[in-house]
PDB file of N, CA and C in Angstrom:
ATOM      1  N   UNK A   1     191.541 318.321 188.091  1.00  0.00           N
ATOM      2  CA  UNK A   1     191.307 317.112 187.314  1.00  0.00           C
ATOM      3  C   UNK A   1     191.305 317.472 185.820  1.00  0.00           C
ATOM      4  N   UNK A   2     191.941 316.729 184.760  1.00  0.00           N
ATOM      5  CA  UNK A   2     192.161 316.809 183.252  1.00  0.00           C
ATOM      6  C   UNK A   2     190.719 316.509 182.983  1.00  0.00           C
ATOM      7  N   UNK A   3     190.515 317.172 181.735  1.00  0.00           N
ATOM      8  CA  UNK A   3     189.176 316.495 180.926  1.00  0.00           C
ATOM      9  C   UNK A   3     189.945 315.423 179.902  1.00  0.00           C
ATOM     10  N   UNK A   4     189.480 314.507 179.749  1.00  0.00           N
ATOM     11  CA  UNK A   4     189.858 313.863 178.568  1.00  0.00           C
ATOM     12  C   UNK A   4     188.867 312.925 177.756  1.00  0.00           C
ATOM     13  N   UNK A   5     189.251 312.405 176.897  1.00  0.00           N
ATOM     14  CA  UNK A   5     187.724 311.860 176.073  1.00  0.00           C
ATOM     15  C   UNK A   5     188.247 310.594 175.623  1.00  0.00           C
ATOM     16  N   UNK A   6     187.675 309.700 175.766  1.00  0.00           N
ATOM     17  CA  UNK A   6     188.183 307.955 175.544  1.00  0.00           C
ATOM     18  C   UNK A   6     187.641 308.209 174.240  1.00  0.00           C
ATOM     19  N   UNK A   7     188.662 307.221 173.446  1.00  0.00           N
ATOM     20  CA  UNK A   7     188.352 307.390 171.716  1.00  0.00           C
ATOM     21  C   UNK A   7     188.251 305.650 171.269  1.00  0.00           C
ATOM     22  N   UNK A   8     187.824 305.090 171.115  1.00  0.00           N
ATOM     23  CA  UNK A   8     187.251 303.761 170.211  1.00  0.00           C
ATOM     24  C   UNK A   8     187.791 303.487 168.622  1.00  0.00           C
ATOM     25  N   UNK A   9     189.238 303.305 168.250  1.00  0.00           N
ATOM     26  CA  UNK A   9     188.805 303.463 167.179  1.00  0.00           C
ATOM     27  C   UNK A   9     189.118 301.665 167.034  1.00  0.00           C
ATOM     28  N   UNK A  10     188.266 301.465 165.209  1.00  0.00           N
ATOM     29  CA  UNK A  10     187.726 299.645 164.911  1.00  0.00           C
ATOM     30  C   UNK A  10     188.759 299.464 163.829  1.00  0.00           C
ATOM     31  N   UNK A  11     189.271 298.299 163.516  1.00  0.00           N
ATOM     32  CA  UNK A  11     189.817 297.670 162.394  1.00  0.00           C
ATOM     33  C   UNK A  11     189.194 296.656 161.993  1.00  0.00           C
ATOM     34  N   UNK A  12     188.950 296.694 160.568  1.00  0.00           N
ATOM     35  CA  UNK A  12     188.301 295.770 159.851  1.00  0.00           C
ATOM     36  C   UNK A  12     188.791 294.856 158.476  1.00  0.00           C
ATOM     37  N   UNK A  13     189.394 294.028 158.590  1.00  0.00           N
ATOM     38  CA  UNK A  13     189.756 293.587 157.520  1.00  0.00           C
ATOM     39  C   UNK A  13     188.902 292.748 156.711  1.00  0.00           C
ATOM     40  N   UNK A  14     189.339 293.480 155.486  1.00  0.00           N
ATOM     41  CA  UNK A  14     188.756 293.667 154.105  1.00  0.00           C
ATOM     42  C   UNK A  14     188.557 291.692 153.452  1.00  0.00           C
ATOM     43  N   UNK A  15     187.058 291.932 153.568  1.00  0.00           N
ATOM     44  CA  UNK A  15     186.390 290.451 153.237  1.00  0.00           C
ATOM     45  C   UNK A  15     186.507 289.679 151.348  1.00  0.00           C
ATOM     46  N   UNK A  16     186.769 290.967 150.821  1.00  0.00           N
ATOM     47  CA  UNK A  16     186.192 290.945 149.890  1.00  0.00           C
ATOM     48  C   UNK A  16     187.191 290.949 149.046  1.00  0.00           C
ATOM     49  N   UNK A  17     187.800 289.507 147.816  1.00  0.00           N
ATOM     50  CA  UNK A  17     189.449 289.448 147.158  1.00  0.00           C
ATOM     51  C   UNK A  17     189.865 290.415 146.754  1.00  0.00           C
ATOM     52  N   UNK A  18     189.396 291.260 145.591  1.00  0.00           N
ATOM     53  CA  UNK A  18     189.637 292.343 144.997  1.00  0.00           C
ATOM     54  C   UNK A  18     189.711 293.690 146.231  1.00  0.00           C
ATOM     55  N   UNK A  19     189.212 293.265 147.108  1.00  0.00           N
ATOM     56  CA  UNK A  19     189.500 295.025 148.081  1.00  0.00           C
ATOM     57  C   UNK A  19     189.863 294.771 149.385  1.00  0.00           C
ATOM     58  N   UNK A  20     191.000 293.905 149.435  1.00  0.00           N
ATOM     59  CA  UNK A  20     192.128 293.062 150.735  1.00  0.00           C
ATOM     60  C   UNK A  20     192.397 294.183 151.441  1.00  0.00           C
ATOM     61  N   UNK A  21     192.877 293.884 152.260  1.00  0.00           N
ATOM     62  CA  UNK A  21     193.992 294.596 153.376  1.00  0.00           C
ATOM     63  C   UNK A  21     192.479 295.550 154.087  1.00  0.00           C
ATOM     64  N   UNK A  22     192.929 296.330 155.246  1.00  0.00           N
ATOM     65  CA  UNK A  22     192.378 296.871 156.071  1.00  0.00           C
ATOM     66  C   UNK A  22     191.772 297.468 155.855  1.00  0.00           C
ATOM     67  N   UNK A  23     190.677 298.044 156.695  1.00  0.00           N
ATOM     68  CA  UNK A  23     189.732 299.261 156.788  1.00  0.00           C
ATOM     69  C   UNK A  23     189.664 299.720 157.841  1.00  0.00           C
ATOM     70  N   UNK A  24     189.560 301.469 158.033  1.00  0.00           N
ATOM     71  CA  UNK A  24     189.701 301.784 159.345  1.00  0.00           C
ATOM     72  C   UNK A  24     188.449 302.399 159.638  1.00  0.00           C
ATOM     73  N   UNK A  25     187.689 302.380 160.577  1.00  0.00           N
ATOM     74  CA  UNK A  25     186.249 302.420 160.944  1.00  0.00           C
ATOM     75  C   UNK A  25     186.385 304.013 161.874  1.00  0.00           C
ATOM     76  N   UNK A  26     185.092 304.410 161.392  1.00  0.00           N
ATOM     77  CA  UNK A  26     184.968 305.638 162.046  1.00  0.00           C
ATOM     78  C   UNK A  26     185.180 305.447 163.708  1.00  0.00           C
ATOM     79  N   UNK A  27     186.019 306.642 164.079  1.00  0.00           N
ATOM     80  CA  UNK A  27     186.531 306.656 165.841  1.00  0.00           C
ATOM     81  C   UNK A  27     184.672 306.997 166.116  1.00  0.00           C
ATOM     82  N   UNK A  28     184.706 306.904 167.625  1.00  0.00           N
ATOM     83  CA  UNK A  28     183.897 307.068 168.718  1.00  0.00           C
ATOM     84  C   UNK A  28     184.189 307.344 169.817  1.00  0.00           C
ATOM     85  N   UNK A  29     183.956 308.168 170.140  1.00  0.00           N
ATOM     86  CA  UNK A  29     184.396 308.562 171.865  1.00  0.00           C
ATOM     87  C   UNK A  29     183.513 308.897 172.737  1.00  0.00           C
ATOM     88  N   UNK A  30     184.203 308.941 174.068  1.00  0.00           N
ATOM     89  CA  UNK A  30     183.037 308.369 175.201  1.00  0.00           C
ATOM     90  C   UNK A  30     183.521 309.294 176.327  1.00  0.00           C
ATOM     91  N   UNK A  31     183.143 309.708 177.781  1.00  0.00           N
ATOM     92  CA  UNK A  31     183.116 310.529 178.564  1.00  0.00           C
ATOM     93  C   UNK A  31     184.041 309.453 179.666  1.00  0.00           C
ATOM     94  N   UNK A  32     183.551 308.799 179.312  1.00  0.00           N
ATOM     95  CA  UNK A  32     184.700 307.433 180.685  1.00  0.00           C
ATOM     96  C   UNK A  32     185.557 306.211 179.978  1.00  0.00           C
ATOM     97  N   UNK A  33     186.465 305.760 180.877  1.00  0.00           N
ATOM     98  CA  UNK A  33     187.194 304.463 179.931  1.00  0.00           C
ATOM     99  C   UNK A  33     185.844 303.791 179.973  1.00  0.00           C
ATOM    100  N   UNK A  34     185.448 303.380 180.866  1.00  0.00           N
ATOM    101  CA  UNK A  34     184.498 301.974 181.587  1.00  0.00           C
ATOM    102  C   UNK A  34     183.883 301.879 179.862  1.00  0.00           C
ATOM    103  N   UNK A  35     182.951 303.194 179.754  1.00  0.00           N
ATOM    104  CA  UNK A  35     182.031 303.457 178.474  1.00  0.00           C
ATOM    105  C   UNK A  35     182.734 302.409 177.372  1.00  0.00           C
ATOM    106  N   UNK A  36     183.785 303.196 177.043  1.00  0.00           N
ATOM    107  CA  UNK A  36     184.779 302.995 175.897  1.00  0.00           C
ATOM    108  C   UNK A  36     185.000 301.828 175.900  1.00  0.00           C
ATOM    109  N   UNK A  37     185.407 300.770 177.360  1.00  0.00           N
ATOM    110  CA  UNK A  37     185.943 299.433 176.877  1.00  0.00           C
ATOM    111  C   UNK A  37     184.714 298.914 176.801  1.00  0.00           C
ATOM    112  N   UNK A  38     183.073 299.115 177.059  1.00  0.00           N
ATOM    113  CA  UNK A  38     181.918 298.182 177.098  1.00  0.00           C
ATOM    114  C   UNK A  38     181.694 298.585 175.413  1.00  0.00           C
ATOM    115  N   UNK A  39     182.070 299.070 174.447  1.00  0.00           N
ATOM    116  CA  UNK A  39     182.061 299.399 173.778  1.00  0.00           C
ATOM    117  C   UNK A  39     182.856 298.689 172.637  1.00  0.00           C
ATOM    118  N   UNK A  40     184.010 298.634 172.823  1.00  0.00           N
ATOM    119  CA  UNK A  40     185.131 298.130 172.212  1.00  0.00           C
ATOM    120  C   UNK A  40     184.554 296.905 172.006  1.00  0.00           C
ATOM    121  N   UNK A  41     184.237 296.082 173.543  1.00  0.00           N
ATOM    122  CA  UNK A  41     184.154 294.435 173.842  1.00  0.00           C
ATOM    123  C   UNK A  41     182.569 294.273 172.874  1.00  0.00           C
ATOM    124  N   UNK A  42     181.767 295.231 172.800  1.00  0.00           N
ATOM    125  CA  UNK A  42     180.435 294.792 171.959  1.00  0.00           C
ATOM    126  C   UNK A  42     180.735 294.988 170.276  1.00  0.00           C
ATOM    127  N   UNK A  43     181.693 295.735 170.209  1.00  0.00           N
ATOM    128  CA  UNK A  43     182.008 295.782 168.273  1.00  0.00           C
ATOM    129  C   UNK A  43     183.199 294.266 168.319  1.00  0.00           C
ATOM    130  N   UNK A  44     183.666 293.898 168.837  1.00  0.00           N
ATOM    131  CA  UNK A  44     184.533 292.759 168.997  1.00  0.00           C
ATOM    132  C   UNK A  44     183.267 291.237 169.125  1.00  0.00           C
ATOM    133  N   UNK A  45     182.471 291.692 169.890  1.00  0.00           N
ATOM    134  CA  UNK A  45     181.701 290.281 170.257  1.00  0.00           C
ATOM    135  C   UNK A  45     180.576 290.460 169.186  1.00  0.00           C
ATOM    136  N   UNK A  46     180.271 290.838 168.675  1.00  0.00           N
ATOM    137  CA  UNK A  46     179.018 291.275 167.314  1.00  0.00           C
ATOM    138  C   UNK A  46     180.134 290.771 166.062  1.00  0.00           C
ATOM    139  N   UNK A  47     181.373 291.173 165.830  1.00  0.00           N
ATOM    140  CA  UNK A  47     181.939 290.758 164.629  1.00  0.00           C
ATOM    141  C   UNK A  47     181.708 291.932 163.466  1.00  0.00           C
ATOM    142  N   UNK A  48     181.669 293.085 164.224  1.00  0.00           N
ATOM    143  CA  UNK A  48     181.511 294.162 163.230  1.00  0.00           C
ATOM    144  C   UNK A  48     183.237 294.973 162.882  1.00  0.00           C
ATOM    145  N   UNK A  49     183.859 294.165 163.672  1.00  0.00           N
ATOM    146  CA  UNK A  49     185.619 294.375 163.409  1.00  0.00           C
ATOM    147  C   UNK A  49     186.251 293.069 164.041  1.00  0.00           C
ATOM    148  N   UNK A  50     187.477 293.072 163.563  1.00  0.00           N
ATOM    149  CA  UNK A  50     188.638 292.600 163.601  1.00  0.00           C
ATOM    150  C   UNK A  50     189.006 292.824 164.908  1.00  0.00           C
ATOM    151  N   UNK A  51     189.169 294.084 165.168  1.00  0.00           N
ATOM    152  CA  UNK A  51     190.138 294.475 166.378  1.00  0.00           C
ATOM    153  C   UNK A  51     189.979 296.317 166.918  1.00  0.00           C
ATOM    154  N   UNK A  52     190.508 296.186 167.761  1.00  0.00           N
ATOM    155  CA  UNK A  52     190.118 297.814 168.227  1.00  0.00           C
ATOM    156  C   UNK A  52     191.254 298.631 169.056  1.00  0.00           C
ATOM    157  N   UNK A  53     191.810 299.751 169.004  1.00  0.00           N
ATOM    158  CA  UNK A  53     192.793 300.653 169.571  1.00  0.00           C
ATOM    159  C   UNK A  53     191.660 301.500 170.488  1.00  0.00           C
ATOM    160  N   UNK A  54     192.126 301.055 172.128  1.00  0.00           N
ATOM    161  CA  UNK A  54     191.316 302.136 172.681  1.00  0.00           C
ATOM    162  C   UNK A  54     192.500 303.116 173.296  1.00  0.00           C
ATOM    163  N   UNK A  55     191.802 304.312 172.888  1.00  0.00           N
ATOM    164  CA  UNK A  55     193.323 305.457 173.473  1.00  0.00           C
ATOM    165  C   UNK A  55     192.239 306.871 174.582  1.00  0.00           C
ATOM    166  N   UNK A  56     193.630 307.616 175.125  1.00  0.00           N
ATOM    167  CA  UNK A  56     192.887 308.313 175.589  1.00  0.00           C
ATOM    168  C   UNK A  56     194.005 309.644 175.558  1.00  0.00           C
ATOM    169  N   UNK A  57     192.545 310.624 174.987  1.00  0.00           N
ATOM    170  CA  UNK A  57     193.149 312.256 174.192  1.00  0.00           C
ATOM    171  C   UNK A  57     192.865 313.384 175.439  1.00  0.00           C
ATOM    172  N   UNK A  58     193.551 313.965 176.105  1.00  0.00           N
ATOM    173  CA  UNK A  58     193.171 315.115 176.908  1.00  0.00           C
ATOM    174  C   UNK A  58     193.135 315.816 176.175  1.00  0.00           C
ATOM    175  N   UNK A  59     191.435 316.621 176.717  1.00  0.00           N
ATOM    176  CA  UNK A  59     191.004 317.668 176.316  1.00  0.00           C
ATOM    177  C   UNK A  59     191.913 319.316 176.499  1.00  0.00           C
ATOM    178  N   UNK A  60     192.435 319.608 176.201  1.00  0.00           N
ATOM    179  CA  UNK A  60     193.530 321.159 176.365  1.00  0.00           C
ATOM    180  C   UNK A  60     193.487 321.572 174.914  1.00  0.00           C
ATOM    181  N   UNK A  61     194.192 322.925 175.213  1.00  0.00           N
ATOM    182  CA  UNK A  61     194.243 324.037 174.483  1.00  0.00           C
ATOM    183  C   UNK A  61     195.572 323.458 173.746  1.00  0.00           C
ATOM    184  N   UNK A  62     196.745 323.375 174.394  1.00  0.00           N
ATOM    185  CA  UNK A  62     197.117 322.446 173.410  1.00  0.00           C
ATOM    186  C   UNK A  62     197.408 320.943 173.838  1.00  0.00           C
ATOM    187  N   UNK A  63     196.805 320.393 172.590  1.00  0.00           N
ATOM    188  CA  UNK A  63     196.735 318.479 172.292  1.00  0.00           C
ATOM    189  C   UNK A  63     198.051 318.175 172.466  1.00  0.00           C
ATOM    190  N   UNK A  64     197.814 316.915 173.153  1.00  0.00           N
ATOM    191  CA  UNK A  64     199.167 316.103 173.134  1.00  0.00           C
ATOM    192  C   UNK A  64     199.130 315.193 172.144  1.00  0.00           C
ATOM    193  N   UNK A  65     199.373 314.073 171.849  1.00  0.00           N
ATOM    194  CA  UNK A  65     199.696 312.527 171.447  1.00  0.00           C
ATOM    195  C   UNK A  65     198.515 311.893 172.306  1.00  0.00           C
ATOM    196  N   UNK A  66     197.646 311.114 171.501  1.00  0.00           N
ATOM    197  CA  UNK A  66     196.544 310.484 172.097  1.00  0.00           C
ATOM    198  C   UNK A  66     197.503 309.179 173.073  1.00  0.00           C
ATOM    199  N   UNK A  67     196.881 308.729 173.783  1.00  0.00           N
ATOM    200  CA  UNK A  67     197.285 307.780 174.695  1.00  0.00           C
ATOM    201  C   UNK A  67     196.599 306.238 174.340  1.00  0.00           C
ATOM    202  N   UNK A  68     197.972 305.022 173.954  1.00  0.00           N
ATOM    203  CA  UNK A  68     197.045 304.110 173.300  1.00  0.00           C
ATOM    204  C   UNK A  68     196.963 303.199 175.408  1.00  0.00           C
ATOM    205  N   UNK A  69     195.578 302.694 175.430  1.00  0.00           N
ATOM    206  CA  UNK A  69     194.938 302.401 176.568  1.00  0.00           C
ATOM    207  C   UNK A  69     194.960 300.912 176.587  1.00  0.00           C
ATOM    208  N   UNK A  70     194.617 300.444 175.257  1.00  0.00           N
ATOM    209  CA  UNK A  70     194.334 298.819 175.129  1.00  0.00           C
ATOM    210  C   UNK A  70     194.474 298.461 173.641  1.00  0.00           C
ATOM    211  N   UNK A  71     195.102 297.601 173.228  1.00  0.00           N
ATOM    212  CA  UNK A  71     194.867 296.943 171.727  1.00  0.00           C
ATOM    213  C   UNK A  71     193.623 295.971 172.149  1.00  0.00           C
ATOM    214  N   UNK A  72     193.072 295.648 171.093  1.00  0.00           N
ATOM    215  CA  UNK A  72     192.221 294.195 171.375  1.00  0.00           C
ATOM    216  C   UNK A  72     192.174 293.732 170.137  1.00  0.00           C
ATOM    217  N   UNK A  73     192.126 292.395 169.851  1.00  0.00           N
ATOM    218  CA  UNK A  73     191.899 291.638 168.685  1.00  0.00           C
ATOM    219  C   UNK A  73     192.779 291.424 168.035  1.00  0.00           C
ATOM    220  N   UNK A  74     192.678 291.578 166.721  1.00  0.00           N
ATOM    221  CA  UNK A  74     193.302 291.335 165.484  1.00  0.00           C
ATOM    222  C   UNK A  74     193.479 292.574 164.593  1.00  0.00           C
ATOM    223  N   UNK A  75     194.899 293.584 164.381  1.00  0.00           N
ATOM    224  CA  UNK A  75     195.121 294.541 164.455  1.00  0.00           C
ATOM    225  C   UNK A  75     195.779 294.359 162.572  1.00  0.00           C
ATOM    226  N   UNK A  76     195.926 295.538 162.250  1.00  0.00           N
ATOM    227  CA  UNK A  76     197.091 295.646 161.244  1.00  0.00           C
ATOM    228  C   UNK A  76     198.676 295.911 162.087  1.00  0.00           C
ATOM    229  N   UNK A  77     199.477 294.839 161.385  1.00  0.00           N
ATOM    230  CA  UNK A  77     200.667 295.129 162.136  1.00  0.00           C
ATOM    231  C   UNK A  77     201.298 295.936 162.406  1.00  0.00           C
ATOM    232  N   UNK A  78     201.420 296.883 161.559  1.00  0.00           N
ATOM    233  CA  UNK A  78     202.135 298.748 161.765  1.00  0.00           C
ATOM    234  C   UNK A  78     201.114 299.171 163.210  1.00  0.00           C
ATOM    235  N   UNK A  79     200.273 298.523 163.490  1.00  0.00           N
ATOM    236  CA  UNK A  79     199.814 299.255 164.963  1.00  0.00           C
ATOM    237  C   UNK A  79     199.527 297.893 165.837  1.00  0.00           C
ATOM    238  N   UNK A  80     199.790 296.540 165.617  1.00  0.00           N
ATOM    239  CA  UNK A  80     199.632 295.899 166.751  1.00  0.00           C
ATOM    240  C   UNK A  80     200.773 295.840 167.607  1.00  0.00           C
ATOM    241  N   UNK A  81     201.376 296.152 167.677  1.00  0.00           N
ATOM    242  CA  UNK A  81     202.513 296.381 169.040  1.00  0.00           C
ATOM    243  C   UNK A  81     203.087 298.072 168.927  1.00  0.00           C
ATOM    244  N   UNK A  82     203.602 298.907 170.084  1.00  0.00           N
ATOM    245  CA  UNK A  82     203.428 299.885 170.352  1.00  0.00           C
ATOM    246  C   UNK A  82     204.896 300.277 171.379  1.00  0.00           C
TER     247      UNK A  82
END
């Protein structure tokens, strides 16, 4: 069995006129998807982001390309479709 680590990362777009366009919110990662999407769905339902990329990174010696798992929300376009 692979180790791998579910990663959370948030998009937040920028409230404020003078400092528009996106913000990208510190990643979080989790030991299971399940974790990761109860996670995703509570920064989405609180309104502390826009939108969220959940991916998933196997743990190895050498890294691949993280794995995108789920978009949710309201994304910047250079990453809402894949």
């Amino acid at each position: 069995m692979k180790a791998a680590l579910y990663v959370v990362i948030g998009f937040a777009r920028g409230r404020e006129r003078r400092r528009g366009g996106w913000h990208r919110l510190a990643e979080q990662g989790f030991a299971t998807r399940r974790l990761a999407e109860e996670h995703a769905a509570r920064l989405l339902a609180r309104g502390r982001t826009d939108g969220v990329i959940l991916a998933r990174q196997e743990i190895r010696p050498d890294p691949e390309e993280p794995v995108i798992l789920a978009r949710l929300g309201e994304l910047p376009a250079e990453l809402a479709e894949g």
